[in-house]
C-alpha atoms as a PDB file:
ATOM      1  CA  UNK A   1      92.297 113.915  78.149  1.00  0.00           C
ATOM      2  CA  UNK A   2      94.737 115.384  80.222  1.00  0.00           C
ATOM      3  CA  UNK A   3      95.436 113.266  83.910  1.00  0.00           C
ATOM      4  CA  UNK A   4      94.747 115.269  86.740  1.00  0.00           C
ATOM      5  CA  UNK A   5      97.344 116.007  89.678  1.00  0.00           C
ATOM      6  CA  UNK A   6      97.134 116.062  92.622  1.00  0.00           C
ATOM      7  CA  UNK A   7     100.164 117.494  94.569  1.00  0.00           C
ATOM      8  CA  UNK A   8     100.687 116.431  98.483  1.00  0.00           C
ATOM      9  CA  UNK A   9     102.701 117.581 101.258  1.00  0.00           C
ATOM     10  CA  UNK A  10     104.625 116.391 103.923  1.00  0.00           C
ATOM     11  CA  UNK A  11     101.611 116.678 106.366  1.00  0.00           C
ATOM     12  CA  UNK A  12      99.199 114.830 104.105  1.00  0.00           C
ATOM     13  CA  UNK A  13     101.563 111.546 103.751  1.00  0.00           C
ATOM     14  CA  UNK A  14     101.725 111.600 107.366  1.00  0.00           C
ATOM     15  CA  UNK A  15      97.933 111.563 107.654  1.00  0.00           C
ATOM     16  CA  UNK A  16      97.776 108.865 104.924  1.00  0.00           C
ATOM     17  CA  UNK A  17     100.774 106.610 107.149  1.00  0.00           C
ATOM     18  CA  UNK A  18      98.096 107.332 110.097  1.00  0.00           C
ATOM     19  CA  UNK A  19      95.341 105.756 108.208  1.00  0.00           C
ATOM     20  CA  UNK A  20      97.155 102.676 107.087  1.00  0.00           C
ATOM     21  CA  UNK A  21      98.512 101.759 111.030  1.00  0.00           C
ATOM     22  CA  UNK A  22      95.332 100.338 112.437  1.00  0.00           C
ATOM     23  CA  UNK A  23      94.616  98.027 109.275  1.00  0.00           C
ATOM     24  CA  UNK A  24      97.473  96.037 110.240  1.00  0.00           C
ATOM     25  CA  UNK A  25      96.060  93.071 112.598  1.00  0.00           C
ATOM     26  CA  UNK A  26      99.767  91.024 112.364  1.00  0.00           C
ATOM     27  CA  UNK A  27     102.805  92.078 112.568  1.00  0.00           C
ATOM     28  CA  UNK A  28     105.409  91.686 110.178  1.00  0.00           C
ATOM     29  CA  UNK A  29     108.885  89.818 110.234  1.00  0.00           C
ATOM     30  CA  UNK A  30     110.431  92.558 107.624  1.00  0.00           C
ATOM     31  CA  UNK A  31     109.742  94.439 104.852  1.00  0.00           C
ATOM     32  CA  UNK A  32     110.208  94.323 101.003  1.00  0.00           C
ATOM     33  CA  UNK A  33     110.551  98.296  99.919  1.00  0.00           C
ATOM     34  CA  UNK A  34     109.970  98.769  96.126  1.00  0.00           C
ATOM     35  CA  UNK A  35     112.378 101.214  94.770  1.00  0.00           C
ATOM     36  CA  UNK A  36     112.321 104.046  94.401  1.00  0.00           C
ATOM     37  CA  UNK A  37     108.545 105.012  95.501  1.00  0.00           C
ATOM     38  CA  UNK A  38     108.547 102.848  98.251  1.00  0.00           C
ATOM     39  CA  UNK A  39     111.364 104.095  99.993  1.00  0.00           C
ATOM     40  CA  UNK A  40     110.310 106.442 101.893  1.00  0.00           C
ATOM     41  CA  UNK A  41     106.384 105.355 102.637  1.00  0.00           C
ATOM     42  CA  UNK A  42     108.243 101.702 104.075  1.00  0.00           C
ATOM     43  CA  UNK A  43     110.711 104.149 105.989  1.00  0.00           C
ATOM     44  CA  UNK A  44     107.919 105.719 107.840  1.00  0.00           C
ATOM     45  CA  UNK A  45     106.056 102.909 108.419  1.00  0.00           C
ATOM     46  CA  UNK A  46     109.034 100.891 109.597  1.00  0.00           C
ATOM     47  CA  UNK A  47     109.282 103.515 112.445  1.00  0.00           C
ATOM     48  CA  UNK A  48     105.938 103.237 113.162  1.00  0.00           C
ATOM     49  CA  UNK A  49     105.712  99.538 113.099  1.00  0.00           C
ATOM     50  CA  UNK A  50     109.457  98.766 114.850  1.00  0.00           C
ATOM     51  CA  UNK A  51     109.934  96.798 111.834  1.00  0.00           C
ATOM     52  CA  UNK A  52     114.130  96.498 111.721  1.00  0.00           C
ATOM     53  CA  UNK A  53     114.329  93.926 109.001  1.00  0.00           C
ATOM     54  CA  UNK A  54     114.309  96.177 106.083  1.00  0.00           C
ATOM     55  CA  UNK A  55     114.998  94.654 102.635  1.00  0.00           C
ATOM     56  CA  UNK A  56     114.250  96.507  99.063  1.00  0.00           C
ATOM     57  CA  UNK A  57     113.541  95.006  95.789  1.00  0.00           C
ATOM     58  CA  UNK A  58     114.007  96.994  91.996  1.00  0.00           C
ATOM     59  CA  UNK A  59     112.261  95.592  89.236  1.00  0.00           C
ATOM     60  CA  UNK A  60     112.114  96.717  85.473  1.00  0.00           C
ATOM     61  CA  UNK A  61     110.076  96.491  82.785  1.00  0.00           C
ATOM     62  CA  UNK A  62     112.242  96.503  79.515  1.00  0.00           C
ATOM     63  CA  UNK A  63     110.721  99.198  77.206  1.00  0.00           C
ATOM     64  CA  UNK A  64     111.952  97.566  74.136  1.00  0.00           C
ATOM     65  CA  UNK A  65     109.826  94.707  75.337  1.00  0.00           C
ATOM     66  CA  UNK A  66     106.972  96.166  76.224  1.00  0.00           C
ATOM     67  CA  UNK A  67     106.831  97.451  72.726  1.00  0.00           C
ATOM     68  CA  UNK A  68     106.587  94.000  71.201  1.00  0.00           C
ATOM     69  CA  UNK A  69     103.987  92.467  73.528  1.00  0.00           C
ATOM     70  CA  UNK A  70     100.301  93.805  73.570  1.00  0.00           C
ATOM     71  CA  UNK A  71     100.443  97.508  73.799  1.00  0.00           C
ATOM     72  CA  UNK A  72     103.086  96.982  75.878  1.00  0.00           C
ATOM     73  CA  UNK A  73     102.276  96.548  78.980  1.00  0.00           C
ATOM     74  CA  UNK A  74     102.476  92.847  79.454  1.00  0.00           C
ATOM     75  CA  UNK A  75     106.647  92.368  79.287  1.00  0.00           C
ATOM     76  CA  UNK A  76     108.037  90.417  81.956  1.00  0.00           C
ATOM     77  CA  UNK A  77     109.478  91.526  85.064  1.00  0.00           C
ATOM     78  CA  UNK A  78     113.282  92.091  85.553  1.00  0.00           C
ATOM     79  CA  UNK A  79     114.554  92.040  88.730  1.00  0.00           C
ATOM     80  CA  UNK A  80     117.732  94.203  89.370  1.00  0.00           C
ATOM     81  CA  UNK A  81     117.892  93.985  92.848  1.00  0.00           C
ATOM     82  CA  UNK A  82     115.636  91.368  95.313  1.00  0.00           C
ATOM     83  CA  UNK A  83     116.324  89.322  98.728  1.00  0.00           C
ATOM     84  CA  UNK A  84     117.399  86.202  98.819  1.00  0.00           C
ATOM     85  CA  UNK A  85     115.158  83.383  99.957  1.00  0.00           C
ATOM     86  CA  UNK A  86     116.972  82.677 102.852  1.00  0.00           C
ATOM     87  CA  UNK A  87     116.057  86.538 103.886  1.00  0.00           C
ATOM     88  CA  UNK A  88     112.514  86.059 102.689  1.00  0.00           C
ATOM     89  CA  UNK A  89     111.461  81.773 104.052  1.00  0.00           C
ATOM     90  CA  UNK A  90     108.858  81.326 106.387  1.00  0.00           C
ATOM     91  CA  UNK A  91     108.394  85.074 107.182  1.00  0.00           C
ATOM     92  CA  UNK A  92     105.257  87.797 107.260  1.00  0.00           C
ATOM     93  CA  UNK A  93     106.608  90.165 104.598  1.00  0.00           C
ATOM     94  CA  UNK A  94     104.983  93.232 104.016  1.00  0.00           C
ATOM     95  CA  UNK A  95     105.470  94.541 100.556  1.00  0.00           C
ATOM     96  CA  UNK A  96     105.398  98.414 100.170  1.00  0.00           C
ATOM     97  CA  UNK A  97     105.291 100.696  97.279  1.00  0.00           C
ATOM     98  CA  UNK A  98     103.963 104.193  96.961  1.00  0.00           C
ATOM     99  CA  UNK A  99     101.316 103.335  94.588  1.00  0.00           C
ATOM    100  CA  UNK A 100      99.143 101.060  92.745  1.00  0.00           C
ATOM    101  CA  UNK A 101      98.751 102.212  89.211  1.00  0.00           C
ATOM    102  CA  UNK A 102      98.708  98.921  87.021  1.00  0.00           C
ATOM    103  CA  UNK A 103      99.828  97.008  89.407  1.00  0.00           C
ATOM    104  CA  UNK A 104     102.463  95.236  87.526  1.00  0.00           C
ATOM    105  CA  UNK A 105     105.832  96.108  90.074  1.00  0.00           C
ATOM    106  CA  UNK A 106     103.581  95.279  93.088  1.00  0.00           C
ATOM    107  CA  UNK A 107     101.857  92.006  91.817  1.00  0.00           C
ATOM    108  CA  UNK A 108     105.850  90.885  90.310  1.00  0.00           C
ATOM    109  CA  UNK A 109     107.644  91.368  94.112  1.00  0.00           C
ATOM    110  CA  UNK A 110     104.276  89.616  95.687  1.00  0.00           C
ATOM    111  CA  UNK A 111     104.705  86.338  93.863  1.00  0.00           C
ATOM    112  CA  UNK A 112     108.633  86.518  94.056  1.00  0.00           C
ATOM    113  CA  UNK A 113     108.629  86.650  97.811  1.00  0.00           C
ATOM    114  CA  UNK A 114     105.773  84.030  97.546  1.00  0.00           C
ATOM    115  CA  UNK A 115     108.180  82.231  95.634  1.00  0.00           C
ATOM    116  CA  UNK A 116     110.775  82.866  98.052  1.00  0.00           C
ATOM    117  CA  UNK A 117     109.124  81.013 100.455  1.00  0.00           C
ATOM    118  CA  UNK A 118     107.573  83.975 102.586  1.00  0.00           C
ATOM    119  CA  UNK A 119     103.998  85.288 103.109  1.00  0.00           C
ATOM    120  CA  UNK A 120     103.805  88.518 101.196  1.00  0.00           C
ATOM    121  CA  UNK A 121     100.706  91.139 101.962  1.00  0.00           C
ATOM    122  CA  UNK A 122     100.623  94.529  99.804  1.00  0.00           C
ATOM    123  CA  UNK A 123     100.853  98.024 101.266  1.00  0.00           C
ATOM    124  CA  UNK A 124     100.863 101.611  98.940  1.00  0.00           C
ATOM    125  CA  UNK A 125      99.598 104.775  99.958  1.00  0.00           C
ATOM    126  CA  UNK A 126      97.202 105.171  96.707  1.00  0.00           C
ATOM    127  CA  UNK A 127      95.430 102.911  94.902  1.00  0.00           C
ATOM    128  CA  UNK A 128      94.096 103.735  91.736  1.00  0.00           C
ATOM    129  CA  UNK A 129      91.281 101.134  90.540  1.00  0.00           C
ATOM    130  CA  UNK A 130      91.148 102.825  87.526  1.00  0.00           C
ATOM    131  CA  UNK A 131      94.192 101.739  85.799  1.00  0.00           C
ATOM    132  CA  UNK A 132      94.382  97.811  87.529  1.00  0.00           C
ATOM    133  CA  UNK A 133      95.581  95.266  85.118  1.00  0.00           C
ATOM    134  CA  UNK A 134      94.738  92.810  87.596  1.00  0.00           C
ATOM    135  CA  UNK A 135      90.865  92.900  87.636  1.00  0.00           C
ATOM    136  CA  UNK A 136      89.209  92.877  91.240  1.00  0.00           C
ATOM    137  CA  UNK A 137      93.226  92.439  92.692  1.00  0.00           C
ATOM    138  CA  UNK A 138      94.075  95.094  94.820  1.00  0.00           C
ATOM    139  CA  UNK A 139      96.636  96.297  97.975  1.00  0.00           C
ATOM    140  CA  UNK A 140      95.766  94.202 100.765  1.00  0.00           C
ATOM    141  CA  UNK A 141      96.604  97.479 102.709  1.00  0.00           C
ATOM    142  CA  UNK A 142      95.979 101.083 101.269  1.00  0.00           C
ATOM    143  CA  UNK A 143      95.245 104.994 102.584  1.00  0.00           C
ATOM    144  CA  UNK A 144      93.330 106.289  99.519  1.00  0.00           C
ATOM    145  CA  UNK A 145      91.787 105.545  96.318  1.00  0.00           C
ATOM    146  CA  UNK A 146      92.576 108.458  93.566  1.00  0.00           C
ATOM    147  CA  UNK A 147      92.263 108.418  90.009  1.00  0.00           C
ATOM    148  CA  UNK A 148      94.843 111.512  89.749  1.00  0.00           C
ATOM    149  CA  UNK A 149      98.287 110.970  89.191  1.00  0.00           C
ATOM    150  CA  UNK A 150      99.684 111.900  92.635  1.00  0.00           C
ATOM    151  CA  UNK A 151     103.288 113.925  93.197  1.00  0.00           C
ATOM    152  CA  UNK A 152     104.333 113.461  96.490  1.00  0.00           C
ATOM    153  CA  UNK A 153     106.518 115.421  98.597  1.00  0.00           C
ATOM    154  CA  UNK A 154     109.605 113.915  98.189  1.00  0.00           C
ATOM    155  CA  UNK A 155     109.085 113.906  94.201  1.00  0.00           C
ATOM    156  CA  UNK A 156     109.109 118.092  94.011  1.00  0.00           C
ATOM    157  CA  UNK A 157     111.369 119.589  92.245  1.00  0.00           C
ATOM    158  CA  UNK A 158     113.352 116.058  91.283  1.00  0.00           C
ATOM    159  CA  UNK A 159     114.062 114.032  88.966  1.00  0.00           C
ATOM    160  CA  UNK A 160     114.110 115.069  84.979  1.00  0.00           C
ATOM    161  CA  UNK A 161     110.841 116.336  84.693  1.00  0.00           C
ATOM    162  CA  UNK A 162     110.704 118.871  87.567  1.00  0.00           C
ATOM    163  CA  UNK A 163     107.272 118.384  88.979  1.00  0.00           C
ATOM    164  CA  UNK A 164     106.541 122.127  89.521  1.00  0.00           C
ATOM    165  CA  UNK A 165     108.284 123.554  86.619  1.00  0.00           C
ATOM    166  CA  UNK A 166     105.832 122.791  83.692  1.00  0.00           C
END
């Protein structure tokens, strides 16, 4: 069955950034952006927040590996890029991605920076319940719940597969 899409614009991100500002009851020491999606979401909501310690993390999941284990979606994390500890020890981190599909990337940089020694909490834009891996888990922080596979602005027209051209 073919995934529904749901294509945003600039305007609706901001009105999803909007939404996600009042959760927020602490504030945060810095923030862990998950490459690439989180980017620009932790961007704007660094601005909004006057967050200035800004720190990203890149994690893969080896396809080859994937492959081997369980239908493949239970490989192991590789990190590529992530903070050190002494960046991450004894401070409110909030992790931020643009979406929670599985939940794999997400749930992997939590328990690093837990492991780090700081206090991670979970921020996306969209969380989709629908394809968890991680039973009742979910973002500590989200705008929207969505089962469609969501194209955001900054994703038109990029990238290899050309959002708009197929």
């Amino acid at each position: 069955m073919p995934t529904r899409r749901e294509i945003l614009t600039w305007t609706d991100v901001t009105k999803l950034i909007d939404h996600l500002l009042p959760q927020f009851e602490r504030e945060f020491d810095a923030m862990v952006m998950i490459t690439r999606g989180g980017v620009i979401p932790g961007g704007l909501l660094a601005e909004r927040m006057g967050v200035s310690h800004m720190l990203t993390a890149a994690v893969d999941f080896p396809a080859e590996i994937e492959r081997e284990r369980s239908g493949g979606l239970f490989a192991w994390p590789r990190f590529i890029q992530f903070p050190s500890d002494d960046a991450l020890r004894g401070r409110y981190i909030l992790v931020v991605d643009d979406v929670w599909g599985s939940g794999r990337t997400i749930t992997a940089v939590k328990n690093r920076v837990s492991a780090g020694g700081g206090f991670p909490s979970t921020c996306v834009l969209h969380f989709n319940p629908y394809r968890n891996l991680f039973g009742t888990a979910r973002p500590d922080f989200y705008a929207a719940v969505t089962d469609a596979y969501i194209v955001y602005p900054w994703e038109i027209e990029q990238g290899p597969d050309r959002v708009l051209r197929g």
